[in-house]
N, C-alpha and C. Protein backbone atom coordinates (compact mmCIF):
# COMPACT_ATOMS: atom_id res chain seq x y z
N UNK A 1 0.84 -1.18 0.00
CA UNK A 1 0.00 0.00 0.00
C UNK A 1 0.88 1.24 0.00
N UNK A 2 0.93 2.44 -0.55
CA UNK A 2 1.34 3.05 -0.43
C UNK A 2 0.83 4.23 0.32
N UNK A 3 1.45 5.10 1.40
CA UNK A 3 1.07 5.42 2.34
C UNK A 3 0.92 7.26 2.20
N UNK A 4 -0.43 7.66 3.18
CA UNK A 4 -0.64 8.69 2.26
C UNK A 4 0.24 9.93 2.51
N UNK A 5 0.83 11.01 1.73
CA UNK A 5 1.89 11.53 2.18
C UNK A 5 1.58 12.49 3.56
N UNK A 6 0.71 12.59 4.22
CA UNK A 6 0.89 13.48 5.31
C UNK A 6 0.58 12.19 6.48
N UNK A 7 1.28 12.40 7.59
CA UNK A 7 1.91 11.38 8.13
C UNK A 7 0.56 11.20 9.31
N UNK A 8 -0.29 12.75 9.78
CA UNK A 8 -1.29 12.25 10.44
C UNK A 8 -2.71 11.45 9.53
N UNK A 9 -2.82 11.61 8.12
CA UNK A 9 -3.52 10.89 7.64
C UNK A 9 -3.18 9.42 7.30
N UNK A 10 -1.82 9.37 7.32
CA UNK A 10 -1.42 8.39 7.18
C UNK A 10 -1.24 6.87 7.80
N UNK A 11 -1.61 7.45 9.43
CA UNK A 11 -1.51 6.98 10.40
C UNK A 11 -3.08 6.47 10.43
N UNK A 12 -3.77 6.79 10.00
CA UNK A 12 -5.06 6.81 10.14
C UNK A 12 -5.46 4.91 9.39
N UNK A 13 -4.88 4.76 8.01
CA UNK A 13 -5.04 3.32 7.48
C UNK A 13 -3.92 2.60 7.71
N UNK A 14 -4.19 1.33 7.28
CA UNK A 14 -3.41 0.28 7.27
C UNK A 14 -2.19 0.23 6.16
N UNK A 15 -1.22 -0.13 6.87
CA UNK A 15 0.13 0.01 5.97
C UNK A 15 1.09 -1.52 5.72
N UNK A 16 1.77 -1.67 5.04
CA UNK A 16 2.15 -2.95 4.88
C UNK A 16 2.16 -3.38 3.37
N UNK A 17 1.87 -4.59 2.75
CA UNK A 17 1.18 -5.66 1.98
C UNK A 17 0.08 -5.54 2.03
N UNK A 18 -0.93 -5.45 0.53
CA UNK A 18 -1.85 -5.42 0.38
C UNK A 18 -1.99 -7.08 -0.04
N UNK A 19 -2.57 -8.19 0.05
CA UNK A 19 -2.60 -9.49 -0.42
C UNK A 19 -4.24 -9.99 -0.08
N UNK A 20 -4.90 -9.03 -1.18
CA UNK A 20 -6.25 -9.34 -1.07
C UNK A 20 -6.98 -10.94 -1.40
N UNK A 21 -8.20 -11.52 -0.72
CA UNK A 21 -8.53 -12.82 -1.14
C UNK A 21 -9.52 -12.70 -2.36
N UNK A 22 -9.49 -11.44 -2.57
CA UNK A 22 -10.61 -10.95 -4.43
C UNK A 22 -10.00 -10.58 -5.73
N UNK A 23 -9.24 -10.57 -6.09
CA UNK A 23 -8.43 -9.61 -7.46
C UNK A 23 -9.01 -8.46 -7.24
N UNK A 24 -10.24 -8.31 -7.31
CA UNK A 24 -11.23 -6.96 -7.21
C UNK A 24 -10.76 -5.77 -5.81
N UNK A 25 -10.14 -6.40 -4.80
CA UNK A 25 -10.46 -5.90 -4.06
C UNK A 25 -8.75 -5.09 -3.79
N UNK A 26 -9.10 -3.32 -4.07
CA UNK A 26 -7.83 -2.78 -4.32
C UNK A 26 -7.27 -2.15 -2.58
N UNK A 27 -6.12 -2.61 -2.47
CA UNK A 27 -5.62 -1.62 -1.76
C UNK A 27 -5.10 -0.36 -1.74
N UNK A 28 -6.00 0.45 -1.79
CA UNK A 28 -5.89 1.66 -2.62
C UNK A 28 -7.01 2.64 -2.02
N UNK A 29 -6.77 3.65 -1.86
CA UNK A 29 -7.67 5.14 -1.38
C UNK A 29 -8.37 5.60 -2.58
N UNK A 30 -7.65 5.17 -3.82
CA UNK A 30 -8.19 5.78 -5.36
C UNK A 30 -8.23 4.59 -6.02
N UNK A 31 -9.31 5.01 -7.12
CA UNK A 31 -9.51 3.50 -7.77
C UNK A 31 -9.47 3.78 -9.17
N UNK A 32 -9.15 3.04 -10.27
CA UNK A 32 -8.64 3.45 -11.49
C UNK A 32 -10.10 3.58 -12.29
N UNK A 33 -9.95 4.29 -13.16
CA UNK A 33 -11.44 4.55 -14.15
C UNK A 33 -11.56 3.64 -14.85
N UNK A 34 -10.83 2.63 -15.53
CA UNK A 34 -10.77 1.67 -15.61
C UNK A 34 -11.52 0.75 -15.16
N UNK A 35 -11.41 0.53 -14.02
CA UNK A 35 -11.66 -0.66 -12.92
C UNK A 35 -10.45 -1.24 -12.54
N UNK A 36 -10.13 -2.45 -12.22
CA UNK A 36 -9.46 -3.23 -11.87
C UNK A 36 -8.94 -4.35 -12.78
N UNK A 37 -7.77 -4.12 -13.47
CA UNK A 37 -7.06 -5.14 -14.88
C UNK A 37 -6.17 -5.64 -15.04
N UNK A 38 -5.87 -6.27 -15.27
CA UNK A 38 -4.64 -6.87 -15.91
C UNK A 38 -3.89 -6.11 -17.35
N UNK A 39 -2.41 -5.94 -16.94
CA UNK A 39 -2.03 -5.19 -17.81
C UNK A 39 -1.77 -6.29 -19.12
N UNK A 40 -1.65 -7.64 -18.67
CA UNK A 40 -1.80 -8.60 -19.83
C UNK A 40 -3.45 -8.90 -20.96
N UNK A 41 -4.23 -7.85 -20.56
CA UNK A 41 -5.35 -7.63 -21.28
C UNK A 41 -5.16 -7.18 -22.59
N UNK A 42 -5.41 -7.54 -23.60
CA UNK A 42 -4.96 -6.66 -24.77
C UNK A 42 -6.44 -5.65 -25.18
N UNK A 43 -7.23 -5.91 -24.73
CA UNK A 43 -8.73 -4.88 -24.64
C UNK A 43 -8.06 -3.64 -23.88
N UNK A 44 -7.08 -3.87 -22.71
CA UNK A 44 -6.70 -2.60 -21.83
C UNK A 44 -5.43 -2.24 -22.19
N UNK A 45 -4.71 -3.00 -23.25
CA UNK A 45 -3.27 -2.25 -24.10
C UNK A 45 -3.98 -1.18 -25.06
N UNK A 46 -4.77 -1.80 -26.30
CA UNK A 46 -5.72 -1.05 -26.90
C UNK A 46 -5.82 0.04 -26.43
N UNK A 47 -6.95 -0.12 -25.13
CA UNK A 47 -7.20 1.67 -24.57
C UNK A 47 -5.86 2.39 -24.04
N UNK A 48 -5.26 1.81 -23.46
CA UNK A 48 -3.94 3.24 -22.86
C UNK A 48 -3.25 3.50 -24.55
N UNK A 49 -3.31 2.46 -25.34
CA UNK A 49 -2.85 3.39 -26.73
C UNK A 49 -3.81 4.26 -27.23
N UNK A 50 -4.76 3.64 -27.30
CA UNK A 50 -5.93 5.45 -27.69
C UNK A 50 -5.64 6.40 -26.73
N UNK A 51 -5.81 6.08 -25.75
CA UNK A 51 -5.30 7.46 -24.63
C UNK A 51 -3.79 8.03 -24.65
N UNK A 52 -3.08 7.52 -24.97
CA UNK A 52 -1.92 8.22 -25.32
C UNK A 52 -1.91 9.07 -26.73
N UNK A 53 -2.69 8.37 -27.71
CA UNK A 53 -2.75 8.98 -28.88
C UNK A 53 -3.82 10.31 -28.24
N UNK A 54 -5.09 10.20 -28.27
CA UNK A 54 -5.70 11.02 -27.76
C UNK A 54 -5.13 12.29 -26.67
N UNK A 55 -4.09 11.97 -26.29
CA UNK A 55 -2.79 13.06 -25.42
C UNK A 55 -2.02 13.19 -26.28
N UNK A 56 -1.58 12.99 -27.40
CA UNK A 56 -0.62 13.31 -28.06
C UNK A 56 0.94 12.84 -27.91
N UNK A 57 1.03 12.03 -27.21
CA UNK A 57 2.18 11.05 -26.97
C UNK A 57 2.32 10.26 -27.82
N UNK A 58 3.88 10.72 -27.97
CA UNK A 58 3.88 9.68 -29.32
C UNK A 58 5.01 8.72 -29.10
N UNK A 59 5.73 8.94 -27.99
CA UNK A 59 6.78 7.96 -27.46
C UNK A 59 6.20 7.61 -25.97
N UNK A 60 6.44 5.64 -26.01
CA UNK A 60 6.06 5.01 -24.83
C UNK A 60 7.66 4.94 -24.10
N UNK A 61 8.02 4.78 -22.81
CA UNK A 61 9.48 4.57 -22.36
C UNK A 61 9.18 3.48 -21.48
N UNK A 62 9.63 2.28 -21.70
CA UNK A 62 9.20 1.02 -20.99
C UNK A 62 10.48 0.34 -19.88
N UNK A 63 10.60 1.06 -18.79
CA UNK A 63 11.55 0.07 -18.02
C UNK A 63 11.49 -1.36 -17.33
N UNK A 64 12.02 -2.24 -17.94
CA UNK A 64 11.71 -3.61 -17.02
C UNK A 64 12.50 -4.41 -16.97
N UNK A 65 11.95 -5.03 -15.84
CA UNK A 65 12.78 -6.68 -15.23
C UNK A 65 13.55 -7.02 -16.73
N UNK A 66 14.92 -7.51 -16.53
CA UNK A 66 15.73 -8.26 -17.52
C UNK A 66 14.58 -9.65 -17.90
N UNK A 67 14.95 -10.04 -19.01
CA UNK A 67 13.65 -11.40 -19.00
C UNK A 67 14.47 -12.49 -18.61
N UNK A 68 13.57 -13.30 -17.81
CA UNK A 68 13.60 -14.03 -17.03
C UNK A 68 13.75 -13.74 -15.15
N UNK A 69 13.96 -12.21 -14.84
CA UNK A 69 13.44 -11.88 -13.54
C UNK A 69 12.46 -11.45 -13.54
N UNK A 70 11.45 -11.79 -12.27
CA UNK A 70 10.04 -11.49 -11.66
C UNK A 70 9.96 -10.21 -11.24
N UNK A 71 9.12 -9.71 -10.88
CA UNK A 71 9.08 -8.13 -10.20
C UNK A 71 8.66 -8.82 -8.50
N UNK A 72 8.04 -7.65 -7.23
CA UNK A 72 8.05 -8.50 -6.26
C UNK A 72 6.79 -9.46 -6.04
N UNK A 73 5.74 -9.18 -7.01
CA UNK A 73 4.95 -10.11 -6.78
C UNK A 73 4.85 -11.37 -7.92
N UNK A 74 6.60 -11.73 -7.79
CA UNK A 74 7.30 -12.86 -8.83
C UNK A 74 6.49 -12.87 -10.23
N UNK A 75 5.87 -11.69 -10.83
CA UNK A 75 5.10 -11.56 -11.78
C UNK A 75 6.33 -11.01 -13.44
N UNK A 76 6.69 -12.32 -13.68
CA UNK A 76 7.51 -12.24 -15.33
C UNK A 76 7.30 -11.05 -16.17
N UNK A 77 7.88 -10.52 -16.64
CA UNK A 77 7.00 -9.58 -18.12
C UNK A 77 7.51 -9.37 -19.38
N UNK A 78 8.04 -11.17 -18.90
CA UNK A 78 8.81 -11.63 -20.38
C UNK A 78 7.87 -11.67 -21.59
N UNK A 79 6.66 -11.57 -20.97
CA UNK A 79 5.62 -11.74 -22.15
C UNK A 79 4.64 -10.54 -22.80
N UNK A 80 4.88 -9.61 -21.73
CA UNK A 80 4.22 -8.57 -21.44
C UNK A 80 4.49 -7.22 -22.01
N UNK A 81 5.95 -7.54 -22.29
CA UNK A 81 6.95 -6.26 -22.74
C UNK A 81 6.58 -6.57 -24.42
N UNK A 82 6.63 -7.69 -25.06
CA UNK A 82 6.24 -7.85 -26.30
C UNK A 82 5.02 -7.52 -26.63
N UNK A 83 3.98 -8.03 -26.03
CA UNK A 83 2.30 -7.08 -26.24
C UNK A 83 2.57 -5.88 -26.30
N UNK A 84 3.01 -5.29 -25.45
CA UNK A 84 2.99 -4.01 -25.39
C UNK A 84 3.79 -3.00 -26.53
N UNK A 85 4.74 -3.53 -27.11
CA UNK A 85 5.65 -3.38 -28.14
C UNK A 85 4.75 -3.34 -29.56
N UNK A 86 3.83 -4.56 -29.66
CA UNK A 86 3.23 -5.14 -30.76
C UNK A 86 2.27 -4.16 -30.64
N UNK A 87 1.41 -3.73 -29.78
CA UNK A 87 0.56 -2.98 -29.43
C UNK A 87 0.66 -1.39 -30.12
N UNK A 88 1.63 -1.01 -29.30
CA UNK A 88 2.30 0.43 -29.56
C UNK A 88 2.58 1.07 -31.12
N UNK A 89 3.06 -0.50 -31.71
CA UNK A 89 3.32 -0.31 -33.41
C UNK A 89 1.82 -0.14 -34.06
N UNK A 90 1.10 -1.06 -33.79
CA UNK A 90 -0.45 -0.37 -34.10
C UNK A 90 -0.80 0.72 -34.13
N UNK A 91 -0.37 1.74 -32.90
CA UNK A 91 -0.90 2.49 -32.84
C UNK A 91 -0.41 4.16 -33.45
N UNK A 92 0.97 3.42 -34.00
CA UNK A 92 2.13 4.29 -34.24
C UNK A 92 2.77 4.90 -33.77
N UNK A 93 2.96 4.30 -32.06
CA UNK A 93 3.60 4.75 -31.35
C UNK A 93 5.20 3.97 -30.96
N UNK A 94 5.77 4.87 -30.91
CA UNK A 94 7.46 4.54 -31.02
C UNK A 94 7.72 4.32 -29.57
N UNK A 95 8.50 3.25 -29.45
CA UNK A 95 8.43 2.33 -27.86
C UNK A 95 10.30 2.12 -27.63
N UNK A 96 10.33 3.01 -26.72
CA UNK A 96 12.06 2.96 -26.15
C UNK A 96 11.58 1.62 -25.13
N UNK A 97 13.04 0.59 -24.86
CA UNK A 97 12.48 0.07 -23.76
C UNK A 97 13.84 -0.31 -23.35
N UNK A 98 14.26 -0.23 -21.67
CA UNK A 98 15.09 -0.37 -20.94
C UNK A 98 15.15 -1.08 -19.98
N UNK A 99 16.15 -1.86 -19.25
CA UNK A 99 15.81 -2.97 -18.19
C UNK A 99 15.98 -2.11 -17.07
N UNK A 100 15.26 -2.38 -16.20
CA UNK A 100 15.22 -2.13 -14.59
C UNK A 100 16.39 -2.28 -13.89
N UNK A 101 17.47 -1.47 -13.04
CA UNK A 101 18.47 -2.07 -12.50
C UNK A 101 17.97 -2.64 -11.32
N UNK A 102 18.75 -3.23 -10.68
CA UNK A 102 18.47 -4.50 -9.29
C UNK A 102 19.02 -4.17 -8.57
């Protein structure tokens, strides 16, 4: 969870690991307009490329895990970084992408 920046409101919720028993259920004060997704959706790659086009962005900058390391919720994106790549060219958007240092 990330904690809210003034330290008496902050004190106020729960801090830690969020490790909900719903997918649905966000640990979070704000909730995305969206809803709640998986970035391996290609219905929800689609929309953040209309919305970037629709902003006028025309370069994506993608930092990630080397492939074959997990992020901390051991979640790969050996597969994820390519959708998103394949995605981006659709949309004619030009995709820098860089590994995460450790």
């Amino acid at each position: 969870m990330v904690p809210h920046w003034d330290p008496i409101i902050s004190a106020s919720y729960a801090c830690g690991r969020h490790s909900p028993p719903h997918p649905h259920d966000l640990g979070s004060s704000f909730y995305l307009e969206l809803g709640p997704y998986g970035s391996w959706d290609p219905d929800i790659l689609r929309e953040h490329m209309t919305q970037l086009k629709e902003a006028a962005i025309s370069t994506l900058v993608l930092f990630w895990y080397p492939p074959g390391i997990a992020d901390d919720n051991r979640d790969p994106s050996d597969d994820l970084v390519p959708a998103i790549l394949d995605t981006a060219h659709q949309y004619n958007i030009q995709a820098i992408v860089g590994a995460s240092a450790l």
